[in-house]
C-alpha atoms as a PDB file:
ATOM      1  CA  UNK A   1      -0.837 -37.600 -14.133  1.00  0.00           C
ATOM      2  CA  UNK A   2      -0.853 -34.743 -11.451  1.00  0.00           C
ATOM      3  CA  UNK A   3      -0.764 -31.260 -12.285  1.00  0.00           C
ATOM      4  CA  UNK A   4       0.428 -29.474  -9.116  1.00  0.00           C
ATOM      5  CA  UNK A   5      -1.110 -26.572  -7.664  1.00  0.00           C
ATOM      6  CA  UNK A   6       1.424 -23.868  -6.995  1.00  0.00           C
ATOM      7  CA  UNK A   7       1.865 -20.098  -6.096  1.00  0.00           C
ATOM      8  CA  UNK A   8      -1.742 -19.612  -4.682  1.00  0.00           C
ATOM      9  CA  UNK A   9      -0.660 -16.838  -2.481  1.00  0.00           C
ATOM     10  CA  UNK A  10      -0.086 -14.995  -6.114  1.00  0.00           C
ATOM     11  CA  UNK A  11      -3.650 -14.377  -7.148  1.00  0.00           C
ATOM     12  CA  UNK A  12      -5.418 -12.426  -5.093  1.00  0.00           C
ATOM     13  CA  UNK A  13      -8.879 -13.357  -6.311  1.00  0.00           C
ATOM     14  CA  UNK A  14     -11.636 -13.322  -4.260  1.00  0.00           C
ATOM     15  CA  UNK A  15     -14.547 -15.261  -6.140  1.00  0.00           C
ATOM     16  CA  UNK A  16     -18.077 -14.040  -4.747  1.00  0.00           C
ATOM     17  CA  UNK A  17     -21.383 -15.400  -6.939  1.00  0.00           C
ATOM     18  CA  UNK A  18     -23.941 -13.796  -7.824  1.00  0.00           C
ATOM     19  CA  UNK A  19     -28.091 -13.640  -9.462  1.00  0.00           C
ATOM     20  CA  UNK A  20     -28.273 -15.953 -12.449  1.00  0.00           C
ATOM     21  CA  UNK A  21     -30.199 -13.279 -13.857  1.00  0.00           C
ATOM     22  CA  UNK A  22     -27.215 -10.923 -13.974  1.00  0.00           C
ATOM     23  CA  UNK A  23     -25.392 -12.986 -16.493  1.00  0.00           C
ATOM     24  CA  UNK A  24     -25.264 -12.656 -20.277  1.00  0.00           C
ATOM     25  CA  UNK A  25     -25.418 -16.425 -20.976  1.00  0.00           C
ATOM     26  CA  UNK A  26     -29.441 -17.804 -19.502  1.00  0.00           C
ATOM     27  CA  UNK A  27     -28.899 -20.438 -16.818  1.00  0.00           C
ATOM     28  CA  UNK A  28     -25.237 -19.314 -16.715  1.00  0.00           C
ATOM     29  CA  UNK A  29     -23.767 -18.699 -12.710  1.00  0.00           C
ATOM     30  CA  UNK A  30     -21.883 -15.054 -12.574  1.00  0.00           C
ATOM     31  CA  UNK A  31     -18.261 -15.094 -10.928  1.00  0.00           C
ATOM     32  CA  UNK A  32     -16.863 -11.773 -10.671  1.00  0.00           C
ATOM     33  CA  UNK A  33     -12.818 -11.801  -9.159  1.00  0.00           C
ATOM     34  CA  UNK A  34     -11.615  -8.808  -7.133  1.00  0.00           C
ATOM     35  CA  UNK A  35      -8.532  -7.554  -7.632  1.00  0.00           C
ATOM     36  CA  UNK A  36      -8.141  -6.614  -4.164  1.00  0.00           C
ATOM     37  CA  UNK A  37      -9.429 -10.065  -3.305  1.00  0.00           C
ATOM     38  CA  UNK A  38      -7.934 -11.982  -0.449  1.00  0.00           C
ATOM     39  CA  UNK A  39      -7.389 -15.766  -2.911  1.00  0.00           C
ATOM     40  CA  UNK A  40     -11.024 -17.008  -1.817  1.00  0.00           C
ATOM     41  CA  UNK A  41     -11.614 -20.649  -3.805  1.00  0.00           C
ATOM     42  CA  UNK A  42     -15.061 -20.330  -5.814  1.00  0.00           C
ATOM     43  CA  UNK A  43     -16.608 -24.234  -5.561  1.00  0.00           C
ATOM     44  CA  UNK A  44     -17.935 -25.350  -8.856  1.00  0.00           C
ATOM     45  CA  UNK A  45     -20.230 -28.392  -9.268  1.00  0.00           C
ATOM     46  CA  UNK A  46     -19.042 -31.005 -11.663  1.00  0.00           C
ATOM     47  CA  UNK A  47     -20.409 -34.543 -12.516  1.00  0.00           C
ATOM     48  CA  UNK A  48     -18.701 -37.660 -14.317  1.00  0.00           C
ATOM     49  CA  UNK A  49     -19.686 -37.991 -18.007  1.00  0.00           C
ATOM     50  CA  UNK A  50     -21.205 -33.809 -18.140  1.00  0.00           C
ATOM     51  CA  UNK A  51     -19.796 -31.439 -19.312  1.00  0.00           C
ATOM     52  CA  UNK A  52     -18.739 -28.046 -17.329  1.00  0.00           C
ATOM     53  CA  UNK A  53     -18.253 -24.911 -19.384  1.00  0.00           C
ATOM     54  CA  UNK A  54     -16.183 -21.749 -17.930  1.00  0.00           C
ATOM     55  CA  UNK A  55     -15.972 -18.245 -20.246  1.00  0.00           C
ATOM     56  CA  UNK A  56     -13.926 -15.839 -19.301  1.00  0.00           C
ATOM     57  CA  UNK A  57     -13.944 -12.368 -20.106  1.00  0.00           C
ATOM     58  CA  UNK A  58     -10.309 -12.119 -20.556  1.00  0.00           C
ATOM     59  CA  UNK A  59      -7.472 -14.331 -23.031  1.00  0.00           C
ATOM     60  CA  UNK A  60      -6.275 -17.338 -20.557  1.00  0.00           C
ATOM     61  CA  UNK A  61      -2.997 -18.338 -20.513  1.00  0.00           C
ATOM     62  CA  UNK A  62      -3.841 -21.811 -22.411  1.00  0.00           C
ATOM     63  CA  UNK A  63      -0.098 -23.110 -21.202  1.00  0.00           C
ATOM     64  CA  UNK A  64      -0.577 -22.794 -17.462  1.00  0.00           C
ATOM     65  CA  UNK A  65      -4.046 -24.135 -16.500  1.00  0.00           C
ATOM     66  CA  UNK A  66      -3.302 -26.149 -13.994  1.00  0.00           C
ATOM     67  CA  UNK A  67      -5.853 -29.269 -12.810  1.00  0.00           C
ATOM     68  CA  UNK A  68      -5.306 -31.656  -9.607  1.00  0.00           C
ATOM     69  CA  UNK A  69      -6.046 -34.980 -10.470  1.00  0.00           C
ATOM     70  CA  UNK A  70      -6.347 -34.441 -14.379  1.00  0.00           C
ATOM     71  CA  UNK A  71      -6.171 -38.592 -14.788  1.00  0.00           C
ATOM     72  CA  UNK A  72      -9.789 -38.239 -13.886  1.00  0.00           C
ATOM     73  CA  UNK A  73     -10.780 -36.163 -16.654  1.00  0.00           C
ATOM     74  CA  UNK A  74     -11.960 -37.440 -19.919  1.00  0.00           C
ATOM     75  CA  UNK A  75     -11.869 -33.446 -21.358  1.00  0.00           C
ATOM     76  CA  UNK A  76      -9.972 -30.725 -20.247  1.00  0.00           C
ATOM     77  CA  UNK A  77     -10.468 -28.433 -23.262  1.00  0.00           C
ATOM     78  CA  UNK A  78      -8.340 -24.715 -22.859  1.00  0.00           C
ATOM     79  CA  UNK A  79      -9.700 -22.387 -25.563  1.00  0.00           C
ATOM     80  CA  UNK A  80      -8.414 -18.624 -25.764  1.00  0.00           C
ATOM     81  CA  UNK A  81     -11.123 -17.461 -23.099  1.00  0.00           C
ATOM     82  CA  UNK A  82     -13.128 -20.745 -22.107  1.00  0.00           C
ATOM     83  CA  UNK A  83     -12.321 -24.237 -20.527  1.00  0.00           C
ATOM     84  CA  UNK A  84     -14.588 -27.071 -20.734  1.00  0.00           C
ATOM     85  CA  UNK A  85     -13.968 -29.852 -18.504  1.00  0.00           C
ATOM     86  CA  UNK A  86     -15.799 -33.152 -18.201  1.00  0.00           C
ATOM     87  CA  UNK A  87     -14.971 -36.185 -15.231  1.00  0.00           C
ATOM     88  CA  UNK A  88     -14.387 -39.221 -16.550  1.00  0.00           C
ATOM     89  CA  UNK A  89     -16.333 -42.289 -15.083  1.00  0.00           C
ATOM     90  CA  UNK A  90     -13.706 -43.081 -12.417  1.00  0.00           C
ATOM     91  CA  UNK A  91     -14.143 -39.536 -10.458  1.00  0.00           C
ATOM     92  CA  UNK A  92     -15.994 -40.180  -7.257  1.00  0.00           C
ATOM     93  CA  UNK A  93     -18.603 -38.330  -6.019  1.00  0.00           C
ATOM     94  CA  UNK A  94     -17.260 -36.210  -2.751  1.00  0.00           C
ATOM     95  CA  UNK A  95     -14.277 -35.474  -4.373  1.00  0.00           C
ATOM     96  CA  UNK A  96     -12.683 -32.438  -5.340  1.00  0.00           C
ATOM     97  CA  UNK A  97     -10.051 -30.946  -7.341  1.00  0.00           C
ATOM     98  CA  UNK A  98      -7.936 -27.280  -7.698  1.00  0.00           C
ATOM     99  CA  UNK A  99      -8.307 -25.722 -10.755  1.00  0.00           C
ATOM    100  CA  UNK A 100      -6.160 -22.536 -11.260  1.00  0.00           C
ATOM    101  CA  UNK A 101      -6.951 -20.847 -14.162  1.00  0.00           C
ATOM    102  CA  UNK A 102      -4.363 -17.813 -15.164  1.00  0.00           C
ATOM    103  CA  UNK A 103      -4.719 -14.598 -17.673  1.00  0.00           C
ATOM    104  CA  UNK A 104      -2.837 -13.313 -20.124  1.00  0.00           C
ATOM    105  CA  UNK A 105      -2.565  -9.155 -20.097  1.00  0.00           C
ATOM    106  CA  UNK A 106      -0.493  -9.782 -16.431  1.00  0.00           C
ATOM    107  CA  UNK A 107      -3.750  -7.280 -14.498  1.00  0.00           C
ATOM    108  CA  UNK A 108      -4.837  -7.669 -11.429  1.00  0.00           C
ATOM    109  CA  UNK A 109      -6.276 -10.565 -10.471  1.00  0.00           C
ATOM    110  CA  UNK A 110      -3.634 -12.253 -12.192  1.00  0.00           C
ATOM    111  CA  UNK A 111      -5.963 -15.852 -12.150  1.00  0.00           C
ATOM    112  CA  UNK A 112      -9.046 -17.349 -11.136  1.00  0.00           C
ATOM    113  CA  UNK A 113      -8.786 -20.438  -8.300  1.00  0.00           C
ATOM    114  CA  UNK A 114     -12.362 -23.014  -8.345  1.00  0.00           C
ATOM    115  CA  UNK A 115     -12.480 -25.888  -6.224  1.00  0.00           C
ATOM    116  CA  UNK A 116     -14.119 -28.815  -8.523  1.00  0.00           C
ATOM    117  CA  UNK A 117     -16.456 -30.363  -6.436  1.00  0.00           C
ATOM    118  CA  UNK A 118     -18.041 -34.338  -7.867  1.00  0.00           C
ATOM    119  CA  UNK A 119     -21.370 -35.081  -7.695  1.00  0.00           C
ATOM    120  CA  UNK A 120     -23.473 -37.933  -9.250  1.00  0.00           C
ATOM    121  CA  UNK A 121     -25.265 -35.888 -11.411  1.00  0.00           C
ATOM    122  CA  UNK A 122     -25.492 -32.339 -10.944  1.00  0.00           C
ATOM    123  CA  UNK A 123     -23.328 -30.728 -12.721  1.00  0.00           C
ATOM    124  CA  UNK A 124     -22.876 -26.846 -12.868  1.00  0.00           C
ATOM    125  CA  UNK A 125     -23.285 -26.353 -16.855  1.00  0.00           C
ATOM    126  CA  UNK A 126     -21.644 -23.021 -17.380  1.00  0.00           C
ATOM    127  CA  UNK A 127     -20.389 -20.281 -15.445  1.00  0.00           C
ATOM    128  CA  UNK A 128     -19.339 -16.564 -16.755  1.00  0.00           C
ATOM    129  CA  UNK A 129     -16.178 -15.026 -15.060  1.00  0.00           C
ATOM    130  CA  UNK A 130     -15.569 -11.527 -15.303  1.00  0.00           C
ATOM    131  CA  UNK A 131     -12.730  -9.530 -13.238  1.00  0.00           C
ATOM    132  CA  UNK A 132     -12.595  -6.336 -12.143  1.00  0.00           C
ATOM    133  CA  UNK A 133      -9.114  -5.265 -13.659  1.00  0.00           C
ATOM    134  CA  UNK A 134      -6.424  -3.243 -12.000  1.00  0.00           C
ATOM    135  CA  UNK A 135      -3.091  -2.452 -13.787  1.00  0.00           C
ATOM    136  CA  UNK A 136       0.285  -3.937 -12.119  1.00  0.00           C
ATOM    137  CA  UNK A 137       1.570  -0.588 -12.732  1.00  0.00           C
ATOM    138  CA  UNK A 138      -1.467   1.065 -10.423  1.00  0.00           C
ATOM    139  CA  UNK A 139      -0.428  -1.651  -7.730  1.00  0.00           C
ATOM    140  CA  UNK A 140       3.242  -0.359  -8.063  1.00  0.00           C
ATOM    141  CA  UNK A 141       2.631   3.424  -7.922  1.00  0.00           C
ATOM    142  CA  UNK A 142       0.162   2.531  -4.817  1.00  0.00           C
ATOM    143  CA  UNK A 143       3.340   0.852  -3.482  1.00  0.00           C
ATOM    144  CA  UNK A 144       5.620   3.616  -4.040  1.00  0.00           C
ATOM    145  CA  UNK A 145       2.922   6.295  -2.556  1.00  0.00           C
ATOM    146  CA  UNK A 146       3.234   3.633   0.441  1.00  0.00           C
ATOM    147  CA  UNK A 147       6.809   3.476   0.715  1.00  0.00           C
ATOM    148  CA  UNK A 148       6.826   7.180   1.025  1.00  0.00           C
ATOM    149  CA  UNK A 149       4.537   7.692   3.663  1.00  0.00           C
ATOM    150  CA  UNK A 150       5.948   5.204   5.761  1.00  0.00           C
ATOM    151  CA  UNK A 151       9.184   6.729   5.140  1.00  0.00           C
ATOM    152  CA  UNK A 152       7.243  10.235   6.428  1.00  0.00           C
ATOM    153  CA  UNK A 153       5.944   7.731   9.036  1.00  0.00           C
ATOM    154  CA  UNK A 154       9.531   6.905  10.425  1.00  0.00           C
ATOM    155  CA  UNK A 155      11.238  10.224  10.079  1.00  0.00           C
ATOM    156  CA  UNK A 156       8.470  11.919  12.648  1.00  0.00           C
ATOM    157  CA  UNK A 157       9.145   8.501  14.750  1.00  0.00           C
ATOM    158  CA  UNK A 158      12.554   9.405  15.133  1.00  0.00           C
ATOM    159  CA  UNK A 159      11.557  13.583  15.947  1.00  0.00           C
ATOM    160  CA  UNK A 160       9.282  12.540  18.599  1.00  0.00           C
ATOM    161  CA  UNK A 161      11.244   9.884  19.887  1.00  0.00           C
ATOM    162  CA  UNK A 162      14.120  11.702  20.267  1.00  0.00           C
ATOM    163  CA  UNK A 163      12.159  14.524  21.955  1.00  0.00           C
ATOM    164  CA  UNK A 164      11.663  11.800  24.487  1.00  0.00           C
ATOM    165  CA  UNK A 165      14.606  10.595  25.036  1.00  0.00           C
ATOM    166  CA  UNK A 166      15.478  14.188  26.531  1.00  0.00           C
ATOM    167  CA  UNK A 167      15.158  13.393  30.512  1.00  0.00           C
ATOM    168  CA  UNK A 168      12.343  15.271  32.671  1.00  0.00           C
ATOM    169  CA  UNK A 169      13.203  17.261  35.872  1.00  0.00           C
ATOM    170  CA  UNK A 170      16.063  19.433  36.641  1.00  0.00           C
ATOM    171  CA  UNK A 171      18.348  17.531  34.214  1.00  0.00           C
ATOM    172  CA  UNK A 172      16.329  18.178  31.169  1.00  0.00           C
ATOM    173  CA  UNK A 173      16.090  21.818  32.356  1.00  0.00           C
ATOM    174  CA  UNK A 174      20.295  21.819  32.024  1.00  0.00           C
ATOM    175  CA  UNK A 175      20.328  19.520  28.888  1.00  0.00           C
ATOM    176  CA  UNK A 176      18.006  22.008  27.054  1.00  0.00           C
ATOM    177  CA  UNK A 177      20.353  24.901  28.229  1.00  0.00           C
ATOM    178  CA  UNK A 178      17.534  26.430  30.149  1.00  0.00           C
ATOM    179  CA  UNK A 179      19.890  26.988  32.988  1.00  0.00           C
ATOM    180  CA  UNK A 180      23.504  27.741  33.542  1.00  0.00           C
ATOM    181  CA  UNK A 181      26.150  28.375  36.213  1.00  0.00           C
ATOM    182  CA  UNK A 182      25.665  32.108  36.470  1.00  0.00           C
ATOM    183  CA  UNK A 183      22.278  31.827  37.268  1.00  0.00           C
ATOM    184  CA  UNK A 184      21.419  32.203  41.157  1.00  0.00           C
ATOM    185  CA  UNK A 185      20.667  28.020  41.794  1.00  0.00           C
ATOM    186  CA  UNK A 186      24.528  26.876  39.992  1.00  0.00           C
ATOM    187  CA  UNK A 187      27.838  27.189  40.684  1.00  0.00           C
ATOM    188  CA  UNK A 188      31.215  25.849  39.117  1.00  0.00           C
ATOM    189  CA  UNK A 189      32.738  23.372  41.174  1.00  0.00           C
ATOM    190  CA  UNK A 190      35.854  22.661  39.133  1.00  0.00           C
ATOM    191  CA  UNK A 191      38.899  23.736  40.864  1.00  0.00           C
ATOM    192  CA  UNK A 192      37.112  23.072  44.676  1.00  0.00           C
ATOM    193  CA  UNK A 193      36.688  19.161  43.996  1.00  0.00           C
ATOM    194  CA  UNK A 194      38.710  16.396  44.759  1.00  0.00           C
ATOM    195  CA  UNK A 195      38.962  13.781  42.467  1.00  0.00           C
ATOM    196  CA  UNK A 196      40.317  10.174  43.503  1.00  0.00           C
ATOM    197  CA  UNK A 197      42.839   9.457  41.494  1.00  0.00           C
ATOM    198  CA  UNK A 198      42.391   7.132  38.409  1.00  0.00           C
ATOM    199  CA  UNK A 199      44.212   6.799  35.087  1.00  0.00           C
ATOM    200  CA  UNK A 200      41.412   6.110  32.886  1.00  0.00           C
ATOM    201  CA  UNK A 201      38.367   8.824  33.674  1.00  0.00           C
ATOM    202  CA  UNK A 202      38.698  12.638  34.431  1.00  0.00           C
ATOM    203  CA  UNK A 203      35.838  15.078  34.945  1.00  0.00           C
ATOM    204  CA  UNK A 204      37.450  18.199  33.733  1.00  0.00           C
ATOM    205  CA  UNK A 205      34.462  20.782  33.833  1.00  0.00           C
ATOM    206  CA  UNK A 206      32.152  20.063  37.422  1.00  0.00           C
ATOM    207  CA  UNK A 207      29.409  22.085  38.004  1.00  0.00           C
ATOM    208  CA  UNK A 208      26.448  21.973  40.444  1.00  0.00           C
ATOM    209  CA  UNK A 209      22.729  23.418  40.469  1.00  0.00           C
ATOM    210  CA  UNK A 210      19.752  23.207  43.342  1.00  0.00           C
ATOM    211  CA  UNK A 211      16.041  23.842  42.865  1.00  0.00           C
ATOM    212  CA  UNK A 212      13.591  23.886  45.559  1.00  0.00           C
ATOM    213  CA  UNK A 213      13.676  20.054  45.992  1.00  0.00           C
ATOM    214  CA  UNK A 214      16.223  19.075  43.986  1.00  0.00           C
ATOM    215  CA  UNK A 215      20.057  19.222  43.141  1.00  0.00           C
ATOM    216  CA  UNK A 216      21.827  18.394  40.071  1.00  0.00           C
ATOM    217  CA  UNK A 217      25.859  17.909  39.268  1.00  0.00           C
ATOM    218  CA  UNK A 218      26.799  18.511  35.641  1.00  0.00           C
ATOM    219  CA  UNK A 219      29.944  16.833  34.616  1.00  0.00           C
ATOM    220  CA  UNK A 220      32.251  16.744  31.262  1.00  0.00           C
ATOM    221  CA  UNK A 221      34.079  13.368  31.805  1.00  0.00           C
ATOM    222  CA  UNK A 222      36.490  12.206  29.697  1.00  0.00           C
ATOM    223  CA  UNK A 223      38.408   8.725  28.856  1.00  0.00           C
ATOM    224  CA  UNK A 224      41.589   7.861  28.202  1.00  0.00           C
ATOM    225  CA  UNK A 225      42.481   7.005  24.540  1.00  0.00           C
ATOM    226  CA  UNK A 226      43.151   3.155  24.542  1.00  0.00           C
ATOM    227  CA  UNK A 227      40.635   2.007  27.007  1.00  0.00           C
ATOM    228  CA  UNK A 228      36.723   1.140  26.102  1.00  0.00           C
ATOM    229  CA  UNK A 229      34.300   3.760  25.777  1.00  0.00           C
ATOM    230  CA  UNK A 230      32.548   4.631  28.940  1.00  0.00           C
ATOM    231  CA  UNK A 231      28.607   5.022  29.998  1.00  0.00           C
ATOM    232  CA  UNK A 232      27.564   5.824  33.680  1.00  0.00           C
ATOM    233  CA  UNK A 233      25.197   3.285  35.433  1.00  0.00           C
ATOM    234  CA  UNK A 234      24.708   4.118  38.699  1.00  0.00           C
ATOM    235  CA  UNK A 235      25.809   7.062  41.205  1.00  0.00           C
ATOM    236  CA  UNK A 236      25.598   7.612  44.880  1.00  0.00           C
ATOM    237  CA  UNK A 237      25.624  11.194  46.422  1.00  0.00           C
ATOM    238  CA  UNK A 238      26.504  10.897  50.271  1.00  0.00           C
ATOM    239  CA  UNK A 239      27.646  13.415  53.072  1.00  0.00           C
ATOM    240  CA  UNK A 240      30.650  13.212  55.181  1.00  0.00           C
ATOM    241  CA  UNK A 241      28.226  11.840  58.199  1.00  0.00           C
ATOM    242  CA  UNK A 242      27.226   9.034  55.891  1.00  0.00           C
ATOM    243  CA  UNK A 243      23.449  10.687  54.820  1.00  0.00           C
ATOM    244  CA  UNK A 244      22.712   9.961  51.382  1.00  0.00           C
ATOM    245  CA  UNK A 245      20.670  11.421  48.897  1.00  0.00           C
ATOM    246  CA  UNK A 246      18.366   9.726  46.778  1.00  0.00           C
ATOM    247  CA  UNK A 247      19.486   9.210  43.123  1.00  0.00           C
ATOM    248  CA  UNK A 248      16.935  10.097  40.745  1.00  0.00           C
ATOM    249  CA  UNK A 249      18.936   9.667  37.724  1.00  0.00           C
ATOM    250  CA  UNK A 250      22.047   9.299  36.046  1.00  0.00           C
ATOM    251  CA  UNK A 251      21.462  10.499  32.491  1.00  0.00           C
ATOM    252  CA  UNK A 252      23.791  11.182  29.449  1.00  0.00           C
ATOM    253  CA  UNK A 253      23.268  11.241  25.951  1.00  0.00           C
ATOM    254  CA  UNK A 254      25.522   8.917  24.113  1.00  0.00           C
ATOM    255  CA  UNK A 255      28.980   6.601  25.153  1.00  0.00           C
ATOM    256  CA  UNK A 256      32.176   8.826  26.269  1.00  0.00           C
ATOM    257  CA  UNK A 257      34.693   7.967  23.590  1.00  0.00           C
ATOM    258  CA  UNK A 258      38.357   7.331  24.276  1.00  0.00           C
ATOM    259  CA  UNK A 259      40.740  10.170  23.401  1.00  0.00           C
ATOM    260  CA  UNK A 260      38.119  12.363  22.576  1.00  0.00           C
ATOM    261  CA  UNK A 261      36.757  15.753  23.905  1.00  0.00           C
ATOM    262  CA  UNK A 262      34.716  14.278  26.577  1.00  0.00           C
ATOM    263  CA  UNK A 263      30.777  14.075  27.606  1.00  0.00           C
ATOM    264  CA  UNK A 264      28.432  15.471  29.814  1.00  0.00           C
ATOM    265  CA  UNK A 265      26.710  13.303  32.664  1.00  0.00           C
ATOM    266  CA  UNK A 266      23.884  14.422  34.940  1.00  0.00           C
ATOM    267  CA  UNK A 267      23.584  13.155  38.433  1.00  0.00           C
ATOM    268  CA  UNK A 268      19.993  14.501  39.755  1.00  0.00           C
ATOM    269  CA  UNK A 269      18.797  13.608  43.698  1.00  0.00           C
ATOM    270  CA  UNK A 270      16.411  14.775  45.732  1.00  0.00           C
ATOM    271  CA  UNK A 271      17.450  17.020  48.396  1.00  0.00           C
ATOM    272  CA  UNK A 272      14.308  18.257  50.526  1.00  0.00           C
ATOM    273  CA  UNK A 273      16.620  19.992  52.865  1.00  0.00           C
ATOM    274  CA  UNK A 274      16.903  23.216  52.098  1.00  0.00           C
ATOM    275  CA  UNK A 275      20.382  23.947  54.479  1.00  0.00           C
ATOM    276  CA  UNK A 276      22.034  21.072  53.421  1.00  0.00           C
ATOM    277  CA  UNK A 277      24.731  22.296  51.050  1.00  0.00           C
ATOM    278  CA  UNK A 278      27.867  19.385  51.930  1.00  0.00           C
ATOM    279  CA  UNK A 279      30.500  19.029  50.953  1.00  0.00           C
ATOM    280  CA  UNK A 280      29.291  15.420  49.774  1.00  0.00           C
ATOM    281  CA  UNK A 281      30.764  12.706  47.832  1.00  0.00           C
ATOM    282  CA  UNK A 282      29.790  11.867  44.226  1.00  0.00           C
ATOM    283  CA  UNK A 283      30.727   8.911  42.587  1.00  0.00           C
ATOM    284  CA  UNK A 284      29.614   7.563  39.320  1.00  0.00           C
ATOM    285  CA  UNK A 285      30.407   3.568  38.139  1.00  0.00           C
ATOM    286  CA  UNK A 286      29.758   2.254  34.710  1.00  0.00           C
ATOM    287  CA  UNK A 287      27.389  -1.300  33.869  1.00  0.00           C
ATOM    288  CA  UNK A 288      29.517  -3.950  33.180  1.00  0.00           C
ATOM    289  CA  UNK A 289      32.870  -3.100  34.243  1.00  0.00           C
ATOM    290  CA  UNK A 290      35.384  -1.867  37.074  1.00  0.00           C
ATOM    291  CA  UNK A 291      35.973   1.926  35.957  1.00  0.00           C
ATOM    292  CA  UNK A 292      34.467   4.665  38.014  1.00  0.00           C
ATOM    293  CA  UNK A 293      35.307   7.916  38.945  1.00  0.00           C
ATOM    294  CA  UNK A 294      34.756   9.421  42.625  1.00  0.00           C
ATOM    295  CA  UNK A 295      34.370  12.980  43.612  1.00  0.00           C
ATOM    296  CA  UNK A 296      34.937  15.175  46.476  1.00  0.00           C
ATOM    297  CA  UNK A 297      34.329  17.972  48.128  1.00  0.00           C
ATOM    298  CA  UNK A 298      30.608  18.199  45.947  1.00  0.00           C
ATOM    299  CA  UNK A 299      28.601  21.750  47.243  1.00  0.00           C
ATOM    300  CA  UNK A 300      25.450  22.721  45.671  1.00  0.00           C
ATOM    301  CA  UNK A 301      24.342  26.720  46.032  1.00  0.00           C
END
């Protein structure tokens, strides 16, 4: 009969040996178990027909003492703290067997794991294990003082992320609100454009700004209810000779919705030209899908 070995990732012992001398029994080999160990196997010497005592310093569970190979013990002996084991004649020197021994009061480690090693005659005659106890309920709070700092972890994730997600250039400078039509670089373009006509997009607020190298159009598009929402992909800016300026960007914060009051979209280019004011065309097409929306008669200031 073969008592499986099961649930080693459970124990958490780390077995590290140490002086003879240190020990309370003479002769005796000191195990000490970590509770933060990381389930190290401590190898124990044991020979057929000797005997192999283990105390503990806490109560075992006497029911779940598990052996490999037990049909090759003569004695497997589970008092309330010890376990003596002796190999019978037909264990073979070389071999080895688990031996998970578990405690009682449920602290950290919760059991001791020895790899029983054979030899022909030297066998370890006892050994004194003593753990360094932690409380399941210290391991919870730790978890729980976890849990909330990752928690504190995430939420300044999301803050700083989101700060990032803001675009750089002249279209952050408009996103932010840090410039507006009236000033002296933006105008309102509303009623001057032509739009081509479509039934499912309308920009129904159209204004345009111009820095020293760059111009900007700030749109409030909105979908028709019935019809998918709508995200801009890709936009081209050109003049009525053909000369196009070079996208930067096409930037807006979250899906127009159908039916609903609309959403701004950014078009930023570069426009090193100081005199070059248009009229131009703007037109702005979504990903994955025919809709787009064309503008006309685009001036910047």
């Amino acid at each position: 009969m073969q008592v499986v070995l099961m649930g080693l990732l459970l124990v958490g012992s780390d077995v590290g040996a140490q002086l003879e001398d240190s020990s309370s029994v003479p002769g005796a080999r000191r195990i000490e178990l970590s509770p933060e160990g990381a389930g190290g196997v401590g190898e124990v010497m044991v020979s057929p027909g000797l005997s192999t005592m283990l105390l503990f310093d806490s109560e075992l569970q006497r029911e779940s003492i598990e052996l490999e190979g037990l049909e090759r013990f003569s004695l497997v002996d589970v008092g309330q703290a010890t376990l003596r084991l002796v190999p019978s004649a037909n264990a073979t020197p070389g071999e080895t067997f688990r031996l998970v021994a578990r405690f009682r009061d449920g602290a950290a480690p919760l059991a001791a794991i020895f790899l029983l090693r054979v030899h022909p005659a030297k066998a370890e005659a006892t050994l004194e294990i003593f753990r360094k106890r932690r409380t399941i309920e210290s391991y919870q709070q730790e978890l729980r003082d976890v849990r909330v700092e990752a928690f504190r972890c995430r939420e300044e994730l999301v803050r700083v992320t989101s700060e990032h997600e803001t675009p750089g250039g002249l279209t952050g400078i408009l996103f932010s609100g840090g410039l507006d039509p009236n000033g002296v670089a933006g105008h309102v373009l509303t009623k001057a454009i032509v739009q081509s006509p479509t039934h499912q997009l309308e920009a129904s607020v159209v204004s345009s700004y111009r820095s020293s190298k760059l111009v900007a159009v700030d749109l409030l598009i909105q979908v028709k209810a019935g019809t998918p929402p709508w995200t801009a992909e890709g936009a081209t800016l050109k003049s009525k000779s053909g000369e196009e300026f070079k996208v930067l960007r096409v930037w807006q914060a979250t899906p127009i919705l159908p039916g609903g009051p609309g959403a701004r979209v950014f078009v930023e280019a570069e426009a090193p030209a100081a005199d070059v004011q248009g009229p131009f065309s703007l037109k702005l097409w979504e990903a994955n899908g025919p809709r787009h929306i064309t503008l006309g008669n685009v001036t910047f200031p």
